[in-house]
Protein backbone atom coordinates (compact mmCIF):
# COMPACT_ATOMS: atom_id res chain seq x y z
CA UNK A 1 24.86 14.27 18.20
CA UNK A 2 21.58 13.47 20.05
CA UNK A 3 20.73 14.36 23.48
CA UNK A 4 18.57 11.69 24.44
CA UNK A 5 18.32 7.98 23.63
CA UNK A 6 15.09 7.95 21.71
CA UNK A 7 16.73 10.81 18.94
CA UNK A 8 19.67 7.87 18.76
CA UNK A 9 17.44 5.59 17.84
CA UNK A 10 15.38 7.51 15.32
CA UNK A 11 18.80 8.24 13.69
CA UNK A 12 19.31 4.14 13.53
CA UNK A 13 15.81 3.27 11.77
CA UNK A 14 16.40 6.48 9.91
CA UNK A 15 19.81 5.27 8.68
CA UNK A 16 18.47 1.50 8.38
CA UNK A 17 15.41 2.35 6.37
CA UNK A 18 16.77 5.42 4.08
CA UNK A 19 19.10 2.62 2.97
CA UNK A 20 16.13 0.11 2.21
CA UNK A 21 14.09 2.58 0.47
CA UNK A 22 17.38 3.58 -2.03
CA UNK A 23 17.98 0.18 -2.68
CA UNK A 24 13.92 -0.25 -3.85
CA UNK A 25 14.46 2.59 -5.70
CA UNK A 26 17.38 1.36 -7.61
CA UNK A 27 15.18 -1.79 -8.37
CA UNK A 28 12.63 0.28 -9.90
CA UNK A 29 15.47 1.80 -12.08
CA UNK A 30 16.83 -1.53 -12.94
CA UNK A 31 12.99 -2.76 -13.90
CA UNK A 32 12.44 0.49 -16.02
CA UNK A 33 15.79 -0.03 -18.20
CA UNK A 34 15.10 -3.50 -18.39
CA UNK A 35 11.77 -2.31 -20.15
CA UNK A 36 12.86 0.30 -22.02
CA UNK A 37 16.22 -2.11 -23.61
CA UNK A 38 13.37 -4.66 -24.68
CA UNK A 39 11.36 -1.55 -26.63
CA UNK A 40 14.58 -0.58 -28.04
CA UNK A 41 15.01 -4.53 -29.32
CA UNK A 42 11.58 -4.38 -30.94
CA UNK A 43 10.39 -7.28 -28.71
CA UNK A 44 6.85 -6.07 -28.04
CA UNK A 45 5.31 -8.54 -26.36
CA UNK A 46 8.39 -8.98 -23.57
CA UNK A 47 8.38 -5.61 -23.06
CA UNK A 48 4.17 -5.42 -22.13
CA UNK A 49 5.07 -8.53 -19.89
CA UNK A 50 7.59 -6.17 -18.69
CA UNK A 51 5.74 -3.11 -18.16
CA UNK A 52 3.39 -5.02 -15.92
CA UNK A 53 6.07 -5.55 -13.72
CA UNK A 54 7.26 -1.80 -13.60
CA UNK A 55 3.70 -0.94 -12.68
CA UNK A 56 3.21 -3.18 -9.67
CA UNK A 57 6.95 -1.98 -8.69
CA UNK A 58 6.00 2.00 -8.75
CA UNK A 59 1.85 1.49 -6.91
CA UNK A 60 3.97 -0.95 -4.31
CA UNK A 61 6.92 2.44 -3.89
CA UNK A 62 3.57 4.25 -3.41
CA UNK A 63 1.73 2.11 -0.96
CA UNK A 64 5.19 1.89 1.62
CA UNK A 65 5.60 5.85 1.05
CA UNK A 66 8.92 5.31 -1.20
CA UNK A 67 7.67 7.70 -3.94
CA UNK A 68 4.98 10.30 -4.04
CA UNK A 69 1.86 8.88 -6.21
CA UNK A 70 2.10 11.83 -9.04
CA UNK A 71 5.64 10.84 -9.25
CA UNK A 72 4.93 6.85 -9.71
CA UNK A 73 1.84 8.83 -12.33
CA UNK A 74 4.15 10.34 -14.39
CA UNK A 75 6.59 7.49 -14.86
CA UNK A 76 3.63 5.28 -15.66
CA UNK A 77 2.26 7.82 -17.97
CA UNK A 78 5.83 7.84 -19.62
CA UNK A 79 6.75 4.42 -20.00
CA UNK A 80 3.31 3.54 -21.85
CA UNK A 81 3.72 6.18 -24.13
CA UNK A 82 7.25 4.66 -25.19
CA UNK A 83 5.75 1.14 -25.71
CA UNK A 84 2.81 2.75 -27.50
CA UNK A 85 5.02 4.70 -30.12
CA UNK A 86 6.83 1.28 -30.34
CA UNK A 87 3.76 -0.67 -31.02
């Protein structure tokens, strides 16, 4: 329990934006199976629409500190490697 009123309220934003940040994170997810199910259909030139969209999702995790940049790297690096083995 906190001792004073400003640790109470860190544990509030904490709380309120540890919750924001997993649900951003499951979007991402949802965006990057989204992708990968249209590779998997064969529909090419959805899936590079798609993969657009993935992108700006991961650089705008990165800009509001939601994921670490090699980590957004490494799934970008991954994701056009499947659509390039596809195409």
């Amino acid at each position: 329990m906190p001792q004073r009123k400003c640790a109470s309220k860190r544990l509030r934003v904490d709380k309120t934006r540890s919750l924001a940040n997993a649900e951003k994170r499951s979007q991402i997810k949802k965006e990057i199976k989204n992708f990968r199910s249209l590779v998997t259909q064969g529909k090419i030139d959805e899936a590079k629409a798609q993969l657009k969209a993935v992108f700006a999702k991961l650089d705008r995790a990165v800009s509001k500190g939601i994921l670490h940049k090699n980590t957004a790297s490494r799934r970008k690096s991954y994701l056009s490697r499947v659509l390039n083995k596809k195409a």
